[in-house]
Protein backbone atom coordinates (compact mmCIF):
# COMPACT_ATOMS: atom_id res chain seq x y z
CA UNK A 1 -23.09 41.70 -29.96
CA UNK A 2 -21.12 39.93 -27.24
CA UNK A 3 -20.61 35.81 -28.18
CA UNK A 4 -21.26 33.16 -25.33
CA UNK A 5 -18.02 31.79 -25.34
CA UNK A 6 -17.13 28.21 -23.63
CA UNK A 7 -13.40 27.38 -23.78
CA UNK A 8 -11.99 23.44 -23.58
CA UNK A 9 -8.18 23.61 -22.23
CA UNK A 10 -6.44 20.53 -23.87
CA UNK A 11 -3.16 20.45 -21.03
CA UNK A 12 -1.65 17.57 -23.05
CA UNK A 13 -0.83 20.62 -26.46
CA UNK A 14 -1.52 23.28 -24.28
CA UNK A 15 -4.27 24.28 -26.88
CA UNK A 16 -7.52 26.15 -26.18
CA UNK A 17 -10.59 25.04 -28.45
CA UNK A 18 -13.76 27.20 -28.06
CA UNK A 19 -17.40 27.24 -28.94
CA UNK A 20 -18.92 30.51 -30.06
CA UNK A 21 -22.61 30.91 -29.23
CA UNK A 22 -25.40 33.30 -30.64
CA UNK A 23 -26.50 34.87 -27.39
CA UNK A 24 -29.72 35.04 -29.12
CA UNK A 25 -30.04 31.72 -30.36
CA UNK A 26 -29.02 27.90 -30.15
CA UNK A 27 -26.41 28.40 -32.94
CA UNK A 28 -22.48 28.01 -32.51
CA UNK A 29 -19.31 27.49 -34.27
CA UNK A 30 -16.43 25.44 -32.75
CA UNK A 31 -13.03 27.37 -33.30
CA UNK A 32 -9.75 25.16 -33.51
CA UNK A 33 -10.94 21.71 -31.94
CA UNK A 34 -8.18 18.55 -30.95
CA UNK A 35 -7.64 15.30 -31.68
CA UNK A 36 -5.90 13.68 -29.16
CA UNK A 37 -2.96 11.87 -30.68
CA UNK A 38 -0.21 9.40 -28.67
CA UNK A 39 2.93 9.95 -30.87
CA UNK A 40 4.73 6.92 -29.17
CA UNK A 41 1.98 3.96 -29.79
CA UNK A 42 0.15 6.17 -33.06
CA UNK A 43 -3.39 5.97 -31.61
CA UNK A 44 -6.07 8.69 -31.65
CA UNK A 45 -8.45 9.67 -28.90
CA UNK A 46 -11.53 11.05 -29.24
CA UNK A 47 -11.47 12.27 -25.68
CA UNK A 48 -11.43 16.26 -26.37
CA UNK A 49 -13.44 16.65 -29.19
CA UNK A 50 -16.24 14.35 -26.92
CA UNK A 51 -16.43 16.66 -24.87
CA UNK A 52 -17.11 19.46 -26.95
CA UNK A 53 -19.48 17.29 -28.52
CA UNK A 54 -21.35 16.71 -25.15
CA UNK A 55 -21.58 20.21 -24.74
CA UNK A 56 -22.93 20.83 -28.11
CA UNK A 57 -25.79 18.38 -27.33
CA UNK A 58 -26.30 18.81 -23.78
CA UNK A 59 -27.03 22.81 -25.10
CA UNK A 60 -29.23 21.67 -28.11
CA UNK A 61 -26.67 23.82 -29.90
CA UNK A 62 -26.57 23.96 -33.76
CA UNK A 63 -23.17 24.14 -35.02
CA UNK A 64 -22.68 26.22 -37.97
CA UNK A 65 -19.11 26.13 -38.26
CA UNK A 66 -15.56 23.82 -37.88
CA UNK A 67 -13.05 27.37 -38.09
CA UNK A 68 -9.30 26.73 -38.17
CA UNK A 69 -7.26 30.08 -37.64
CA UNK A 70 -4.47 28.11 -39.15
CA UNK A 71 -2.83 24.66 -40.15
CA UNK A 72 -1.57 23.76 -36.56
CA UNK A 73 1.79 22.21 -36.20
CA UNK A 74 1.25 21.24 -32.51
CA UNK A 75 -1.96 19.40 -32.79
CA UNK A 76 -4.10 17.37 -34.87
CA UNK A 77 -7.36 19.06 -35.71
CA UNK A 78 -10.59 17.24 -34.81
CA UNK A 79 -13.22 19.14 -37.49
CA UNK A 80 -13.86 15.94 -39.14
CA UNK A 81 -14.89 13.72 -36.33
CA UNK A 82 -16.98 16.77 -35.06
CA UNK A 83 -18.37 17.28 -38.13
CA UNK A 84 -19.68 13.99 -39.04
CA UNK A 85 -21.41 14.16 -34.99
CA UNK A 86 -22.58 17.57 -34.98
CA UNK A 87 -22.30 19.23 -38.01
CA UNK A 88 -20.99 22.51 -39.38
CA UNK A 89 -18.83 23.32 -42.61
CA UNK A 90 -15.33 23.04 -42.16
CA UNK A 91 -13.51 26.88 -42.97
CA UNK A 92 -9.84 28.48 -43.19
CA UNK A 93 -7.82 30.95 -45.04
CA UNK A 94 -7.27 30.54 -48.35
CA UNK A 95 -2.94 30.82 -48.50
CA UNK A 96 -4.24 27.15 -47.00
CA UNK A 97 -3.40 26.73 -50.99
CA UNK A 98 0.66 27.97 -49.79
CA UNK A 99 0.84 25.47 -47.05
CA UNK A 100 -0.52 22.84 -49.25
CA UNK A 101 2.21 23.02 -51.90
CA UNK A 102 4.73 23.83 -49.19
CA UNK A 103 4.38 20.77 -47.24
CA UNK A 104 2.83 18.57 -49.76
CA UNK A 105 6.56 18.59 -50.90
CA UNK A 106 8.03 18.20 -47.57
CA UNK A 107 5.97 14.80 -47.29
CA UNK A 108 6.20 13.46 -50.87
CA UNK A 109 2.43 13.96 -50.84
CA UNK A 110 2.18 12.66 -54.44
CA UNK A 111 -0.15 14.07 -56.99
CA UNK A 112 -3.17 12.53 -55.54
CA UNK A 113 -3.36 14.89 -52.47
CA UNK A 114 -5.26 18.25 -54.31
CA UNK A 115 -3.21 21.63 -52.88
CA UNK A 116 -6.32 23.54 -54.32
CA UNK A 117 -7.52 23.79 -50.37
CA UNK A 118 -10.58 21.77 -51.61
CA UNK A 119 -10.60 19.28 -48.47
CA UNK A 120 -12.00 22.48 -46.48
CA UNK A 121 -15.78 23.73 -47.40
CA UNK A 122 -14.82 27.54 -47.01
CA UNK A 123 -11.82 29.19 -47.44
CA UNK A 124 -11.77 32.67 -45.85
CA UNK A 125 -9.99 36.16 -47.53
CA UNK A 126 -9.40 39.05 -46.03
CA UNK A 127 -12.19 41.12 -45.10
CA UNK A 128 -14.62 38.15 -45.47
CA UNK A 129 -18.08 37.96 -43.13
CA UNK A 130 -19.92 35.04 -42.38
CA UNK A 131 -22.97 34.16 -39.48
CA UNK A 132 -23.59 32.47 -36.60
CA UNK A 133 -27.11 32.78 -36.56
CA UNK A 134 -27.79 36.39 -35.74
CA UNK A 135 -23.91 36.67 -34.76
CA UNK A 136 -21.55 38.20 -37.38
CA UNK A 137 -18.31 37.60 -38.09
CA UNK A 138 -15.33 39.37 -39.50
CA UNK A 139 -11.90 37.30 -41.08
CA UNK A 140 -8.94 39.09 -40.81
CA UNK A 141 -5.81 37.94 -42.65
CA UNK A 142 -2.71 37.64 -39.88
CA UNK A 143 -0.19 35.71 -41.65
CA UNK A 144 3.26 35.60 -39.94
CA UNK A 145 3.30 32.58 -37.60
CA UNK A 146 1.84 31.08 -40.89
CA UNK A 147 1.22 32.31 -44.30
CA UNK A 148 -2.88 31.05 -43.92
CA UNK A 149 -3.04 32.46 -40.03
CA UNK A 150 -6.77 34.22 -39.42
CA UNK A 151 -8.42 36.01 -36.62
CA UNK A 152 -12.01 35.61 -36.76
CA UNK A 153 -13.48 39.10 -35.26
CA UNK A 154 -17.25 37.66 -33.65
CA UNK A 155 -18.84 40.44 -31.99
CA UNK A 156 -16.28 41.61 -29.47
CA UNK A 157 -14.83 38.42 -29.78
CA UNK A 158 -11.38 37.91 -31.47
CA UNK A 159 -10.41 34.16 -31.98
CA UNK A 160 -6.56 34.80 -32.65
CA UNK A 161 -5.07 31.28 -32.82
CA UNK A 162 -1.17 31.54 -32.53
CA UNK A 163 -0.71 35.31 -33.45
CA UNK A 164 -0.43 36.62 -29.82
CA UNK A 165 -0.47 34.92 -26.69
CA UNK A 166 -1.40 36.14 -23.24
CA UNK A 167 0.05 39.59 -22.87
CA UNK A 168 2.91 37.64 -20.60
CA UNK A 169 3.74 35.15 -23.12
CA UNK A 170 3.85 37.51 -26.04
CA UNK A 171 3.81 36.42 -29.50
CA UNK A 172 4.06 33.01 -31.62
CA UNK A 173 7.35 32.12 -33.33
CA UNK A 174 7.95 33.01 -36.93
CA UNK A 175 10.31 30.50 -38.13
CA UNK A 176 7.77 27.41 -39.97
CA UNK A 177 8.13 28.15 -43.85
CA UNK A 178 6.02 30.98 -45.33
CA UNK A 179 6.65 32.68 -41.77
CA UNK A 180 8.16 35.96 -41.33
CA UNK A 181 8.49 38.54 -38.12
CA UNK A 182 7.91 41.37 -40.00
CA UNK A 183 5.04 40.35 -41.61
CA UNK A 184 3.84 39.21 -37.81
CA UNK A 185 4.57 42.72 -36.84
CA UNK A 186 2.05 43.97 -39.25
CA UNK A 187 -0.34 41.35 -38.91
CA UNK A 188 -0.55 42.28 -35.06
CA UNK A 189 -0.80 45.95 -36.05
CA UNK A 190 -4.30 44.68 -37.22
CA UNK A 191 -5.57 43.06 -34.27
CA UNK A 192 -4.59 45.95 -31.98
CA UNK A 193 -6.66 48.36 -34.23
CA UNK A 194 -9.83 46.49 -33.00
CA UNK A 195 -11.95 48.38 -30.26
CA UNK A 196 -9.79 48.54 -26.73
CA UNK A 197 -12.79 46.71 -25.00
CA UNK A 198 -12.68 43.46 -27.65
CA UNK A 199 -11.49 40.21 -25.77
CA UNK A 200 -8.84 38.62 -27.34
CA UNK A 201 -9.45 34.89 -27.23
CA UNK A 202 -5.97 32.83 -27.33
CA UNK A 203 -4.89 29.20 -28.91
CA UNK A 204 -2.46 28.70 -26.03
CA UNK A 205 -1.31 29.14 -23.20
CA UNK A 206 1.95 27.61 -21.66
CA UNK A 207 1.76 29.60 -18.16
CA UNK A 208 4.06 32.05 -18.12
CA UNK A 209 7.15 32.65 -15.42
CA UNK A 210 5.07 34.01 -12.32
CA UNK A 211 2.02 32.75 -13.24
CA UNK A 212 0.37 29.49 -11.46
CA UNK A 213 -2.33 29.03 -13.76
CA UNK A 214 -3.27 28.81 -17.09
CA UNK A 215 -5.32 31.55 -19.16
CA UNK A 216 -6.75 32.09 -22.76
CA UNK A 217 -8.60 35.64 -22.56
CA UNK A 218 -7.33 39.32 -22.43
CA UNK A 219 -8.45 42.56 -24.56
CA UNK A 220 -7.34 44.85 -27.05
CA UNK A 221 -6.45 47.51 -24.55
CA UNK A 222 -4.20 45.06 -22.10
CA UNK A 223 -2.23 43.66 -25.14
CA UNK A 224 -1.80 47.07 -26.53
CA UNK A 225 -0.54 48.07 -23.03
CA UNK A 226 1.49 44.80 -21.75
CA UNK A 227 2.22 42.53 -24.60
CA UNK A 228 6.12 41.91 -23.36
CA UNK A 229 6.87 40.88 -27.57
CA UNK A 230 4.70 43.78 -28.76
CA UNK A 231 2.88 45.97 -26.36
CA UNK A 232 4.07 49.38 -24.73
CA UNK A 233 4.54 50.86 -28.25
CA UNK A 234 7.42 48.11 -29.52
CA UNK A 235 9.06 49.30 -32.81
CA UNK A 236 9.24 47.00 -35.83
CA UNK A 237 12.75 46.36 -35.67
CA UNK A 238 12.51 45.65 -32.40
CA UNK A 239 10.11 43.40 -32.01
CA UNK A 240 12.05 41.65 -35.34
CA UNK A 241 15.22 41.67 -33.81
CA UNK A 242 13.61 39.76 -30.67
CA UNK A 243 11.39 37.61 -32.47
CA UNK A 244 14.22 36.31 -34.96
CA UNK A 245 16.77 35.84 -31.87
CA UNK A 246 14.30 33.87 -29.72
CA UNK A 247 12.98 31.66 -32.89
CA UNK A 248 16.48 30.84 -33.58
CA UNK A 249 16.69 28.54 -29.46
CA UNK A 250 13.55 27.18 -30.36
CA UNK A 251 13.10 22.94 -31.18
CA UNK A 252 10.58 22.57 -33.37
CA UNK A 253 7.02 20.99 -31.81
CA UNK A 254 7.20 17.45 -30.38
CA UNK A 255 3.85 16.92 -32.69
CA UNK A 256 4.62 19.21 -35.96
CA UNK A 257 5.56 16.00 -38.20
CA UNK A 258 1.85 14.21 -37.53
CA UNK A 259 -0.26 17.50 -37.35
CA UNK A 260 1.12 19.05 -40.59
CA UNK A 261 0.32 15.90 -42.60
CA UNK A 262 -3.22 15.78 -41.14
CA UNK A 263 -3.98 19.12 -40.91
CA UNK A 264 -3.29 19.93 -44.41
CA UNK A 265 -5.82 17.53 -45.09
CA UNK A 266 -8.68 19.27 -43.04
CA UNK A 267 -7.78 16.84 -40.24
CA UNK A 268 -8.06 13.65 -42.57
CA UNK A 269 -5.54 10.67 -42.10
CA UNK A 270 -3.51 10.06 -45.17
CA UNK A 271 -5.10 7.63 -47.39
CA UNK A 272 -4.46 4.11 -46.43
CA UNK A 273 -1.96 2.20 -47.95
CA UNK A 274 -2.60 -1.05 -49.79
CA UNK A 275 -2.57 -3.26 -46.43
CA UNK A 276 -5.38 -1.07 -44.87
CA UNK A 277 -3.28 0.68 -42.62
CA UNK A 278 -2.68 4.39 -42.92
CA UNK A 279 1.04 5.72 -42.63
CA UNK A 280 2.50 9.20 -41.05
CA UNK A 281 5.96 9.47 -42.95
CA UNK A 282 8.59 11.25 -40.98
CA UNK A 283 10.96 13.43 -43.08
CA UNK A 284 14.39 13.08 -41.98
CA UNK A 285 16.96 15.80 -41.84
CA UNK A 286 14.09 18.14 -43.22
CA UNK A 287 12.73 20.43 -41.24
């Protein structure tokens, strides 16, 4: 079956948030959503989940499910706002468990936050199915960028997150903890199995040299043929070799220290300290 899909382009994290529809029916499932998030002044915004909302509604769509491909560390996640508005159950892979203990540490987290992935209603293995309405989908485990990293397979649909990027663009780095290139290489492997004809639905897109505009959606068969990280037939060690060279220039995200701590949390604040007022911590000298 081939998924309606509707992307939202949030310019601000360069982050592409979809909603999946049953061509047959009026049910959907929102894949990686945003919550805007001013790092200067601390305030939220609703403004890019609203208007996935008003889509929702203005469709009389049913939404079935909140998916994360992974914990984002350039974003904050919206799935709780759009759940309590539209509905849906909130789903992600289960090494969400790794990241939990990983960076529950790196932000003193304390023993009341539960690393058990139980903030999330699903949490998605390997091989996993699940329905949107008549519309099936597939989990496959692509850890690399991130040790909980899924692509959801819908139809001919592949929701990838940060695994590959436009064939232009390449790859995502491998350098957070729990991330490894070679384990990337593989991962990819998996996704480039699919059919040649299966569109390959992106989490980013920072327009690459030569381009002038921005773009989410490729296939199988043009990845396979002009990924510059991994296409044209790219041996392991090479693609390692590049991947671990280019990580190494990298600064890390200008929003990784506020999306971690939220979306570890299923895109939940922190619990609020004893004046009310709920806290980001920034680890210093740490990551």
């Amino acid at each position: 079956m081939t998924p309606e899909v509707t992307a939202f382009f949030d310019e601000a994290t360069f982050t592409v948030s979809y909603v999946v529809k049953d061509p047959g029916g009026r049910s959907c499932a929102i894949v990686d959503s945003v919550l805007d998030f001013d790092y200067a002044s601390g305030r939220t915004d609703t403004r890019s989940a609203d208007a996935v909302i008003a889509f929702v509604r203005d469709n009389d769509l049913t939404v079935e499910w909140l998916l994360e491909t992974h914990v984002h560390a350039d974003h904050l996640s919206a799935a709780p706002y759009l759940q309590r508005a539209v509905g849906g159950k909130i789903g992600i892979g289960r090494n969400i468990t790794v990241v939990q203990d990983t960076f529950g540490k790196v932000f003193n987290a304390g023993t009341e936050f539960e690393r058990d992935g139980s903030q999330f209603d699903r949490l998605f293995e390997d091989g996993d199915s699940f329905h949107i309405g008549q519309l099936r989908g597939d989990v496959l485990h692509t850890p690399g960028h991130t040790p909980a990293c899924l692509t959801y397979v819908i139809g001919d649909a592949a929701f990838v997150g940060d695994t590959l990027f436009m064939p232009d663009f390449g790859t995502a780095r491998c350098d957070f903890p729990g991330g490894s290139s070679a384990t990337m290489y593989d991962s990819v492997q998996k996704i480039l199995a699919l059919p040649d004809a299966t569109r390959i639905f992106v989490g980013h897109d920072y327009k690459a040299p030569g381009r002038d505009h921005f773009a989410w959606e490729s296939t199988v068969g043009e990845q396979k043929a002009k990924n510059v990280h991994v296409g044209a037939g790219k041996s392991r060690a090479e693609f390692m070799a590049m991947r671990d060279a280019r990580d190494a220039t990298l600064d890390m995200p200008r929003l990784i220290v506020p999306s971690l701590q939220v979306n570890m949390r299923a895109g939940r604040m922190p619990p609020a300290e004893d004046n009310g007022t709920t806290y980001l911590k920034v680890p210093v000298d740490t990551l």
